[in-house]
N, C-alpha and C. Protein backbone atom coordinates (compact mmCIF):
# COMPACT_ATOMS: atom_id res chain seq x y z
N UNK A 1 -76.70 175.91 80.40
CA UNK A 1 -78.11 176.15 80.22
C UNK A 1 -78.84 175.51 81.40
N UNK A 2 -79.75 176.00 82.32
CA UNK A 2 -80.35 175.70 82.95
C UNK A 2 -81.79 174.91 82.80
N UNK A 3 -82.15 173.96 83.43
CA UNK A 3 -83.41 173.51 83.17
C UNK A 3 -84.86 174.40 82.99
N UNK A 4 -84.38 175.39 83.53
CA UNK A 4 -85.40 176.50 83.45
C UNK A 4 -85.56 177.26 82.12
N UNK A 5 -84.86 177.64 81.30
CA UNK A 5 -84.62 177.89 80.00
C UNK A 5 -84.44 177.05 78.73
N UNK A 6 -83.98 175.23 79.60
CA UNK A 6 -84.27 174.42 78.51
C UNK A 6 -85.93 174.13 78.13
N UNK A 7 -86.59 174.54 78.95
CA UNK A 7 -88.17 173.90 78.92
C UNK A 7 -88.81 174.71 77.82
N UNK A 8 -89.45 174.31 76.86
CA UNK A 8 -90.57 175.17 76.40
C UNK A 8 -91.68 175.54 76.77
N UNK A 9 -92.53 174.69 77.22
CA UNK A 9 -93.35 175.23 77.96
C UNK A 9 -93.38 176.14 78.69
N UNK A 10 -94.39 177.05 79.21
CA UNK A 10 -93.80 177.69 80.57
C UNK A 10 -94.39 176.83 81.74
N UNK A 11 -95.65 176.24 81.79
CA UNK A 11 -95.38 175.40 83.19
C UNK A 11 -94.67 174.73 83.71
N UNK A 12 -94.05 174.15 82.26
CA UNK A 12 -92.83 173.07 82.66
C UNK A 12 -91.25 174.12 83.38
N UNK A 13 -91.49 175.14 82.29
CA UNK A 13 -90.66 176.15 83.15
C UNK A 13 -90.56 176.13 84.60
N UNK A 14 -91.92 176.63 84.59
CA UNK A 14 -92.03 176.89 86.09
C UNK A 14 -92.52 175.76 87.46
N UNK A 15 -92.23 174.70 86.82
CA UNK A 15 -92.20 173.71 87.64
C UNK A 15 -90.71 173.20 87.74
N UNK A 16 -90.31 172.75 86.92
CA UNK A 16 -88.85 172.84 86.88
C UNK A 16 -88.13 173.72 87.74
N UNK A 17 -88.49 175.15 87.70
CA UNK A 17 -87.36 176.26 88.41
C UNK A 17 -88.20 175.47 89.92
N UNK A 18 -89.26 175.38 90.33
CA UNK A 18 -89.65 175.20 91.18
C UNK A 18 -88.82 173.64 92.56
N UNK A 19 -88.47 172.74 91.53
CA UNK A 19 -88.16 171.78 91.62
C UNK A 19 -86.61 172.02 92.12
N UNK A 20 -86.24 172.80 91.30
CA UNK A 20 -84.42 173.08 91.57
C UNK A 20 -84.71 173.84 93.08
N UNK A 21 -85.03 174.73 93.00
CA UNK A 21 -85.25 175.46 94.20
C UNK A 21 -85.70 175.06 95.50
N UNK A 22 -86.69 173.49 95.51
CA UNK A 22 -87.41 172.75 96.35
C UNK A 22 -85.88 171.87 96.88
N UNK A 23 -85.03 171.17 95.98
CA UNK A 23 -83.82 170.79 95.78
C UNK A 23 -82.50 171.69 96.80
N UNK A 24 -82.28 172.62 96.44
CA UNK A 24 -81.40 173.65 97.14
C UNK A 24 -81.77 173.85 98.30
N UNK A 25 -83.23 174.38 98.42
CA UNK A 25 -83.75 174.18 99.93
C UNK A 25 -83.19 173.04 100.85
N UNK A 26 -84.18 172.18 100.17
CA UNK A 26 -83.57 170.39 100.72
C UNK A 26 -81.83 170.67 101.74
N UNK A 27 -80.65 170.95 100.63
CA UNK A 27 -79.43 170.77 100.38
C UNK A 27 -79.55 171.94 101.63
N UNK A 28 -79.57 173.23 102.04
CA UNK A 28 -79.14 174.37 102.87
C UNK A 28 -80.10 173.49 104.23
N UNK A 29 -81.43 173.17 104.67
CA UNK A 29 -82.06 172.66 105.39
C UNK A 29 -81.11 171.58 106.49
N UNK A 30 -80.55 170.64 105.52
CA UNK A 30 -79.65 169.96 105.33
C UNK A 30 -78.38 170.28 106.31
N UNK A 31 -77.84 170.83 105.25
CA UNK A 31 -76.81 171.59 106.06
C UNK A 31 -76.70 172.17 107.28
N UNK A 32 -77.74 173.16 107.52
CA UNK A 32 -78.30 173.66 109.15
C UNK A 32 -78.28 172.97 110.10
N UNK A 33 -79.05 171.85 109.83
CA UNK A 33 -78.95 170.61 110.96
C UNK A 33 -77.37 170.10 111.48
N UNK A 34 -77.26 169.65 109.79
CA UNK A 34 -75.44 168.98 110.29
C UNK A 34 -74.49 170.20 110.87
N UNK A 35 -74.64 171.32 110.34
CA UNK A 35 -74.13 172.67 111.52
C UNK A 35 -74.16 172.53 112.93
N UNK A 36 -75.68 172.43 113.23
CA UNK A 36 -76.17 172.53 114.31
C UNK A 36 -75.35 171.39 115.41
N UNK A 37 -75.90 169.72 114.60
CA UNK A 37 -75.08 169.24 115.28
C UNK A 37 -73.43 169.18 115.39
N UNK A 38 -72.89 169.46 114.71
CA UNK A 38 -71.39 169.74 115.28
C UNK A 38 -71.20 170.70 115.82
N UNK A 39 -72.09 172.00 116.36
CA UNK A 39 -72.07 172.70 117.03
C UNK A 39 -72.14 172.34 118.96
N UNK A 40 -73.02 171.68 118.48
CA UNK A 40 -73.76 170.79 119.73
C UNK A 40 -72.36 169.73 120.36
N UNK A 41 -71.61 169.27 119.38
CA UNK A 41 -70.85 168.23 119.25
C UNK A 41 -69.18 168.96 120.28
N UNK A 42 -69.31 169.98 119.95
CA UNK A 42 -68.19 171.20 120.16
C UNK A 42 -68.81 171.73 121.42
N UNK A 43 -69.86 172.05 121.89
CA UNK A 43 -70.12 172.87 122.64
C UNK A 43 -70.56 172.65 123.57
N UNK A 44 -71.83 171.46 123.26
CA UNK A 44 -72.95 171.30 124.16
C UNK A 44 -73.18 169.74 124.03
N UNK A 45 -72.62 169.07 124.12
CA UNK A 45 -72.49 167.51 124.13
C UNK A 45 -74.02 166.68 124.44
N UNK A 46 -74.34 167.30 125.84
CA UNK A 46 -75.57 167.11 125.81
C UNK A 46 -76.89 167.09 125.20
N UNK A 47 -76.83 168.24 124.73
CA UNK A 47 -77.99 168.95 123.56
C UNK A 47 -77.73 167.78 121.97
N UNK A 48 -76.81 167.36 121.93
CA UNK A 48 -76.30 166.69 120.53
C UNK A 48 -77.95 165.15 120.53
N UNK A 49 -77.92 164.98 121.38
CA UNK A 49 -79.03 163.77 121.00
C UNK A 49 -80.06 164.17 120.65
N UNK A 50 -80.48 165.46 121.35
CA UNK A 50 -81.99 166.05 120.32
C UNK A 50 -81.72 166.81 119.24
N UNK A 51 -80.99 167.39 119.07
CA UNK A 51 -80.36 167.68 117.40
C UNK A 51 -80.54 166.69 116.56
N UNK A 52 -79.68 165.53 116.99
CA UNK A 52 -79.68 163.95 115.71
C UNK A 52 -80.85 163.53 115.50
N UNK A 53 -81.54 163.25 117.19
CA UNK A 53 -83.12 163.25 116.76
C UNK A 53 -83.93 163.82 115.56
N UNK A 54 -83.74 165.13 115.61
CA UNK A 54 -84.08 166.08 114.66
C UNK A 54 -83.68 166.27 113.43
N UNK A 55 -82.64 165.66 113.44
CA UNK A 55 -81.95 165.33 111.74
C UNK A 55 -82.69 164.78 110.99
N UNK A 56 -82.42 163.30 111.95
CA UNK A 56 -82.88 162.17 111.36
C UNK A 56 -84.52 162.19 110.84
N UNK A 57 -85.28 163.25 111.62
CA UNK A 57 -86.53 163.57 111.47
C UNK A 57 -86.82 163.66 110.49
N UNK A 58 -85.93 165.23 110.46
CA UNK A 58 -85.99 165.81 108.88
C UNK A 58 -85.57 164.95 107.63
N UNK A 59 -84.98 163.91 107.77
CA UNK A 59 -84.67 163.20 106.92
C UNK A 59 -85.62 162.37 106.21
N UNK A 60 -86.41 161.85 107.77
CA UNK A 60 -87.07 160.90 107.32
C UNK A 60 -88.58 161.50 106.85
N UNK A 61 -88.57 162.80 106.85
CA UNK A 61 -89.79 163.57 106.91
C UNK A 61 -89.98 164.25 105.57
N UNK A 62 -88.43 164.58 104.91
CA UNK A 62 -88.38 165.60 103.73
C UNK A 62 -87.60 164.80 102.86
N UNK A 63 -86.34 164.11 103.03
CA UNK A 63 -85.20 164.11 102.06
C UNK A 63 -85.54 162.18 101.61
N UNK A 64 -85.73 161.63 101.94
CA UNK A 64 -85.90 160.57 101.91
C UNK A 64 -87.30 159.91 101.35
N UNK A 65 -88.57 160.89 101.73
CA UNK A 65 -89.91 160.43 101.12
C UNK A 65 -89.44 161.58 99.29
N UNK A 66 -88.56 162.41 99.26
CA UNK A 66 -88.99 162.88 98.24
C UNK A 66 -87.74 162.11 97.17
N UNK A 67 -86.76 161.36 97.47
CA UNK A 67 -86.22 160.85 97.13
C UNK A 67 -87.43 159.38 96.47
N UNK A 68 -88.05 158.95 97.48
CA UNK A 68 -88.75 157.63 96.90
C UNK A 68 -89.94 157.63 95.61
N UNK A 69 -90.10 159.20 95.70
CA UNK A 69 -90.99 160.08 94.91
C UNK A 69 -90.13 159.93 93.74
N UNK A 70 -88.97 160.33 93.37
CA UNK A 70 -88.30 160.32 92.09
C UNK A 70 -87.53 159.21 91.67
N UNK A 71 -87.61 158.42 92.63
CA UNK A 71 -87.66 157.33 91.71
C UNK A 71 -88.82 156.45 91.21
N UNK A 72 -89.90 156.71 91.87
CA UNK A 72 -91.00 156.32 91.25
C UNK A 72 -91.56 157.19 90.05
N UNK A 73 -91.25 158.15 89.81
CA UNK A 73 -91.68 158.76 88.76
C UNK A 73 -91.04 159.68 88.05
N UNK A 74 -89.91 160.10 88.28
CA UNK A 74 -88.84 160.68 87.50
C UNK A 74 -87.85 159.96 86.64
N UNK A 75 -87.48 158.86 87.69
CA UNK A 75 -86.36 158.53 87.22
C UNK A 75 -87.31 157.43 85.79
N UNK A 76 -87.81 157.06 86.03
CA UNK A 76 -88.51 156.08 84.88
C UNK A 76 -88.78 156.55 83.72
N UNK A 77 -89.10 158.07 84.10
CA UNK A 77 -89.46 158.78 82.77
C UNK A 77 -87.31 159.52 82.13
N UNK A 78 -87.11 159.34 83.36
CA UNK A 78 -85.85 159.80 82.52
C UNK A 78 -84.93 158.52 82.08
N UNK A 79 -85.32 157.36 82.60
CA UNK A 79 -83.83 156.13 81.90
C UNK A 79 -84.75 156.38 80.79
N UNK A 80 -85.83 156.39 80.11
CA UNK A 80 -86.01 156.28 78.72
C UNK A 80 -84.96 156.76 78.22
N UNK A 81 -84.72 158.28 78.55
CA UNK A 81 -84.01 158.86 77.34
C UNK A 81 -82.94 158.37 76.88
N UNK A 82 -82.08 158.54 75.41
CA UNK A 82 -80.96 157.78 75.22
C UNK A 82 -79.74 158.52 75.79
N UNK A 83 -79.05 157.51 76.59
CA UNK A 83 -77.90 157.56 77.15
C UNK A 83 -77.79 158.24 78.79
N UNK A 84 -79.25 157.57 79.56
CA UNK A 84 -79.18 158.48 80.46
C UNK A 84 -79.62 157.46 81.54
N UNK A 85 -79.38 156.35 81.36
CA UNK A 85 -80.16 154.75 81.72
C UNK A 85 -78.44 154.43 83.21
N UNK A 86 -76.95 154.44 82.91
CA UNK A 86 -76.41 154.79 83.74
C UNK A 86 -76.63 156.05 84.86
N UNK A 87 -76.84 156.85 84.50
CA UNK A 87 -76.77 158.45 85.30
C UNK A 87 -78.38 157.81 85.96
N UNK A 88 -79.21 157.47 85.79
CA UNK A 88 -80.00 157.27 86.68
C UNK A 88 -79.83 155.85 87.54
N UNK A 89 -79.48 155.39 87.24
CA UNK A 89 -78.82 153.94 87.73
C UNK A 89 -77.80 154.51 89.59
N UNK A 90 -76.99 155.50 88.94
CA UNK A 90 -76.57 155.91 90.00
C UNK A 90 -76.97 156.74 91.10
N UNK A 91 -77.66 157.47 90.72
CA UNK A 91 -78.71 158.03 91.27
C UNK A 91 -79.61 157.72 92.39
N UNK A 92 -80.20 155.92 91.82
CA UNK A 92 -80.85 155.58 92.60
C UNK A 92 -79.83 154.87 93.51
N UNK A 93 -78.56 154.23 93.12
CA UNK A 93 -77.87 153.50 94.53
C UNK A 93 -77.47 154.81 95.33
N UNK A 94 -77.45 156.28 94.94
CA UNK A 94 -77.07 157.17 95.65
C UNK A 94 -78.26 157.10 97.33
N UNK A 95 -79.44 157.43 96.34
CA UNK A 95 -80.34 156.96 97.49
C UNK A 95 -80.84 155.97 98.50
N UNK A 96 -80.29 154.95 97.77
CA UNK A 96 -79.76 153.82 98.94
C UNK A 96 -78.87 154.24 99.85
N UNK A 97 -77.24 155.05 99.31
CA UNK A 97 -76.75 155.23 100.16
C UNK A 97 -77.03 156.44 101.65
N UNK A 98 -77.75 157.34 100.71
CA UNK A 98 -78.48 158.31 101.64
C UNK A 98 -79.25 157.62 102.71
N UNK A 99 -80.12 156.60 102.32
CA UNK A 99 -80.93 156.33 103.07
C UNK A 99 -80.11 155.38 104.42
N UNK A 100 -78.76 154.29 103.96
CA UNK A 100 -78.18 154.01 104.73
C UNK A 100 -77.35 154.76 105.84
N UNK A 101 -77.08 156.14 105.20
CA UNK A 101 -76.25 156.92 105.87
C UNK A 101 -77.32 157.33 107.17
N UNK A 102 -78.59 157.62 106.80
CA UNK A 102 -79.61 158.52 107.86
C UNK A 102 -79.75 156.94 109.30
N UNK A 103 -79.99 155.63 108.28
CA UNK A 103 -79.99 154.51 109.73
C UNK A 103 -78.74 154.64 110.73
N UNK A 104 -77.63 154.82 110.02
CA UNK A 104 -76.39 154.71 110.72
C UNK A 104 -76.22 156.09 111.77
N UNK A 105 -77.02 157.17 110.80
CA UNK A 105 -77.05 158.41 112.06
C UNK A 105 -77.62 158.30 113.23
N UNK A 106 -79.04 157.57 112.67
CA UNK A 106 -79.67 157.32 113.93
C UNK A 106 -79.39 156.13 114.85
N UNK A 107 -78.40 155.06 114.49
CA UNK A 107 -77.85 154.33 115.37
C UNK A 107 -76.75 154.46 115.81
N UNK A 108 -76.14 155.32 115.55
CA UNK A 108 -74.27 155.42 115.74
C UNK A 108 -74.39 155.47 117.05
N UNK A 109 -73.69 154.60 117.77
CA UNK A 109 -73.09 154.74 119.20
C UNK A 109 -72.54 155.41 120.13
N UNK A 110 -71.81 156.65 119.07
CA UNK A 110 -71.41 157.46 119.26
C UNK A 110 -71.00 158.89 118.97
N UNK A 111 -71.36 160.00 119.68
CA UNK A 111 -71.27 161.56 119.10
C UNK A 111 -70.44 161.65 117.97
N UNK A 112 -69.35 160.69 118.07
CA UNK A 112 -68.29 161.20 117.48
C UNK A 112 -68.69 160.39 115.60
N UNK A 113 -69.26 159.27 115.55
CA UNK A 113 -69.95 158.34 114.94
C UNK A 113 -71.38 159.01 114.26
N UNK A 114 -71.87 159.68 114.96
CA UNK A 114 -73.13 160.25 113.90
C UNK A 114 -72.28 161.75 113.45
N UNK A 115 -71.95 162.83 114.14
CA UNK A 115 -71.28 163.60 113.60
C UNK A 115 -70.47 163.10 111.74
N UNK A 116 -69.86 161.79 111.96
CA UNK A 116 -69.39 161.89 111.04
C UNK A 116 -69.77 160.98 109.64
N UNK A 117 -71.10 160.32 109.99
CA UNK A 117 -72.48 160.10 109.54
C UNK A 117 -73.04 161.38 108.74
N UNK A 118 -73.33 162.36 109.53
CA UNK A 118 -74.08 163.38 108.84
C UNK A 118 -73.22 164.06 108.03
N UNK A 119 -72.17 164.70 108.33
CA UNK A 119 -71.08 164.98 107.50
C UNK A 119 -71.04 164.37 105.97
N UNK A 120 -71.01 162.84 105.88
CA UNK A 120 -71.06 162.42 105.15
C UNK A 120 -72.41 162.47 104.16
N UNK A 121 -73.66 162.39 105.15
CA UNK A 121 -74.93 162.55 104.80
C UNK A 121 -75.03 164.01 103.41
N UNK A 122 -74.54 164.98 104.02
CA UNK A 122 -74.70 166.38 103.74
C UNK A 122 -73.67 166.47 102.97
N UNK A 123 -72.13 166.06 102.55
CA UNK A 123 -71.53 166.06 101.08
C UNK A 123 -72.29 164.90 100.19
N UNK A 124 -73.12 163.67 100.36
CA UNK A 124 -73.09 163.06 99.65
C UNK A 124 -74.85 163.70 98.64
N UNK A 125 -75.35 164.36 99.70
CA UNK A 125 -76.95 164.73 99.31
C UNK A 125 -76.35 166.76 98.64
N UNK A 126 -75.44 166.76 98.95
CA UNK A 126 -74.81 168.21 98.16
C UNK A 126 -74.36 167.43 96.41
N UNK A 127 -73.95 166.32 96.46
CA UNK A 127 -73.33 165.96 95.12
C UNK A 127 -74.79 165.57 94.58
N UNK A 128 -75.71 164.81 95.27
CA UNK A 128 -76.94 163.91 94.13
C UNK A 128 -77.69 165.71 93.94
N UNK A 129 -77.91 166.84 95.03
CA UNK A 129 -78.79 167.48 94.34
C UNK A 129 -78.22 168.53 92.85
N UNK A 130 -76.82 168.22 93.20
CA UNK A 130 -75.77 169.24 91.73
C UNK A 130 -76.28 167.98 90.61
N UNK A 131 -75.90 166.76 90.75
CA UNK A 131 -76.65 166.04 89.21
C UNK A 131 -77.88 166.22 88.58
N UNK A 132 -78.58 166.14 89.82
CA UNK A 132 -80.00 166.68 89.39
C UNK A 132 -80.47 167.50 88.90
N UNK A 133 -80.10 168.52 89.40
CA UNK A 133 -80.46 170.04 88.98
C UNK A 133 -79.24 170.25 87.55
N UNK A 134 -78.51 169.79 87.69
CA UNK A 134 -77.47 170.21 86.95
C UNK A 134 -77.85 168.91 85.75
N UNK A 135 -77.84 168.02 85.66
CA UNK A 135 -78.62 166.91 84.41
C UNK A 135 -79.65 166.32 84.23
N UNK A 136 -80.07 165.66 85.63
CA UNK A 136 -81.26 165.31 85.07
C UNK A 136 -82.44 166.01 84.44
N UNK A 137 -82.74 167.28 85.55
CA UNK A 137 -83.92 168.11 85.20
C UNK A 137 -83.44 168.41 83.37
N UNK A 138 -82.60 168.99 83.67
CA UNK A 138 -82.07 169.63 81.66
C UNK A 138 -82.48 168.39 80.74
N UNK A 139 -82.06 167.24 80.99
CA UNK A 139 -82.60 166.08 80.60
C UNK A 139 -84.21 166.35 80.08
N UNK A 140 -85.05 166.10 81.39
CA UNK A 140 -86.25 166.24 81.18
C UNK A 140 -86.73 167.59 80.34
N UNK A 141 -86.41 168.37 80.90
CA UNK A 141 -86.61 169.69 79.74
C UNK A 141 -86.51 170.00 78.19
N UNK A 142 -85.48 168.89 78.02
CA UNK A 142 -85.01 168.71 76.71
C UNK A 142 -85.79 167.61 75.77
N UNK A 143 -86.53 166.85 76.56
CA UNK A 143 -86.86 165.26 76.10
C UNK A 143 -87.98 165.91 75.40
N UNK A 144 -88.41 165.03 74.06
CA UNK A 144 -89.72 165.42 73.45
C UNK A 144 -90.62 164.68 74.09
N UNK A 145 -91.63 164.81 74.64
CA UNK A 145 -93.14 163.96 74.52
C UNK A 145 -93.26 163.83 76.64
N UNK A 146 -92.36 164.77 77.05
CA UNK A 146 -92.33 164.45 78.58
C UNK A 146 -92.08 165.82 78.79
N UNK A 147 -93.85 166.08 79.78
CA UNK A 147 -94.30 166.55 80.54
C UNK A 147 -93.33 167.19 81.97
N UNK A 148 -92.16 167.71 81.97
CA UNK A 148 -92.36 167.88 83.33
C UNK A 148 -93.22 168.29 84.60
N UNK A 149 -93.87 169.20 84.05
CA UNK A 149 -94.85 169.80 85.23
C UNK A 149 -95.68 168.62 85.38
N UNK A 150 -95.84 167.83 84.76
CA UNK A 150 -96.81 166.52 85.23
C UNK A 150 -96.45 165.40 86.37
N UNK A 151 -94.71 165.40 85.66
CA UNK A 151 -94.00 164.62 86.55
C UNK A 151 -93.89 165.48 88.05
N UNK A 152 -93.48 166.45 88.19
CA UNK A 152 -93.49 167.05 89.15
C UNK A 152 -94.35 167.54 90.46
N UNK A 153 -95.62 167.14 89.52
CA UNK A 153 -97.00 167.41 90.11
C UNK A 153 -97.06 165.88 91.02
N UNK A 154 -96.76 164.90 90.35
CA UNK A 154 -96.96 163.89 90.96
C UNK A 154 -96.38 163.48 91.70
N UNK A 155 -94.38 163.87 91.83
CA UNK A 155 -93.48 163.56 92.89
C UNK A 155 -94.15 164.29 94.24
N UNK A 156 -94.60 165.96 94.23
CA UNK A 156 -95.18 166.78 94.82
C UNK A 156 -96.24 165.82 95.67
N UNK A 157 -97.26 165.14 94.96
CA UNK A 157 -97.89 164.75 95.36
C UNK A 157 -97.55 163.54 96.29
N UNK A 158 -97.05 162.96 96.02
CA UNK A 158 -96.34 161.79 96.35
C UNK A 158 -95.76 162.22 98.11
N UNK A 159 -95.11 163.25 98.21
CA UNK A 159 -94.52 163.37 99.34
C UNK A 159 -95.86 164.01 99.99
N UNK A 160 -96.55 164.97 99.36
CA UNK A 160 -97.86 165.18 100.57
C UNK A 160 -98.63 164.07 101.13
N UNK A 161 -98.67 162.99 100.24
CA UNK A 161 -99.18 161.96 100.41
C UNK A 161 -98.88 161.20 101.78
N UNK A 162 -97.23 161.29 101.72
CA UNK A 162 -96.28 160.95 102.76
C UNK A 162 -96.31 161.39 103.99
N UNK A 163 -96.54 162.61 103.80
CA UNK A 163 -96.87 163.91 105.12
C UNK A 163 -97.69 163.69 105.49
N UNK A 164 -98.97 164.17 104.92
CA UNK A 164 -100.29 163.31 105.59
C UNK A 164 -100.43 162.55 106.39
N UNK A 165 -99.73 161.34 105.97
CA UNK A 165 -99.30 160.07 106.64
C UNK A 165 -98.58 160.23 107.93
N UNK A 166 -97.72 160.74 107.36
CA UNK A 166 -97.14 160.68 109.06
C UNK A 166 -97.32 161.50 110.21
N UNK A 167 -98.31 162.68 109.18
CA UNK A 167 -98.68 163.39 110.36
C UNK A 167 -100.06 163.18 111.49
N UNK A 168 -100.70 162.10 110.56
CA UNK A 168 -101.66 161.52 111.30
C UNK A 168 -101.07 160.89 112.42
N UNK A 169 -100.00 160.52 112.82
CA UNK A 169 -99.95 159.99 114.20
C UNK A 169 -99.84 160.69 115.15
């Protein structure tokens, strides 16, 4: 059952499908880059430092502010539920590790060293967005007295907030 069909509501519906889909994006986005650079890595050795540049961008631009977003307001509303206080627990050291993986991309010493940084980056952010989409959201969909489209509105917000921000410089 998908989170999209667990919801009653329909906004929550349709914030939810919205959310998985914002998620998958994330995950293929993702992927492109770490393509790109082992392409670069194989081909064009040179070109590989503005690629990582650009990873790390995107990282620090999309995958990482919307990560800080759900744990400020997802995950809190989801350890309530019973028996779901581990699965978010991990979750969040996942995003620690994400977030360690993106410093180490952007410092690795070497082609051969961020290549296998991002690699890692891109199976480990392929496994947190399958829990998510695949339990937590169903979680939330399922819970009585919680709003998703509310929560969602506000992670949403949260990262424009972020954008804003950094795009002012």
């Amino acid at each position: 059952m998908s989170a999209v069909t667990s919801a009653s509501a329909p906004e929550d519906a349709a914030a939810l499908e919205a959310a998985e889909a914002h998620l998958v994006r994330l995950a293929g986005d993702l992927a492109r880059h770490v393509a790109a650079l082992l392409d670069a890595a194989e081909r064009d050795p040179g070109a590989a430092a503005g690629i990582r540049a650009g990873l790390v961008a995107f990282c620090e631009r999309e995958i990482l502010p919307y990560a800080a977003a759900e744990e400020a307001v997802i995950y809190p509303a989801a350890r309530r539920l019973p028996d779901s206080r581990l699965l978010i627990e991990s979750l969040v050291a996942e995003h620690s590790c994400l977030t360690a993986l993106v410093d180490a991309l952007g410092s690795a010493p070497t082609l051969l060293g961020a290549v296998a940084d991002a690699r890692a980056l891109q199976v480990l952010f392929e496994e947190h967005v399958a829990k998510e989409n695949g339990l937590v959201l169903p979680l939330l969909a399922l819970a009585p007295g919680i709003r998703p489209a509310a929560l969602l509105t506000e992670v949403r917000e949260r990262v424009d907030r972020h954008l804003s921000y950094v795009c002012e410089w």
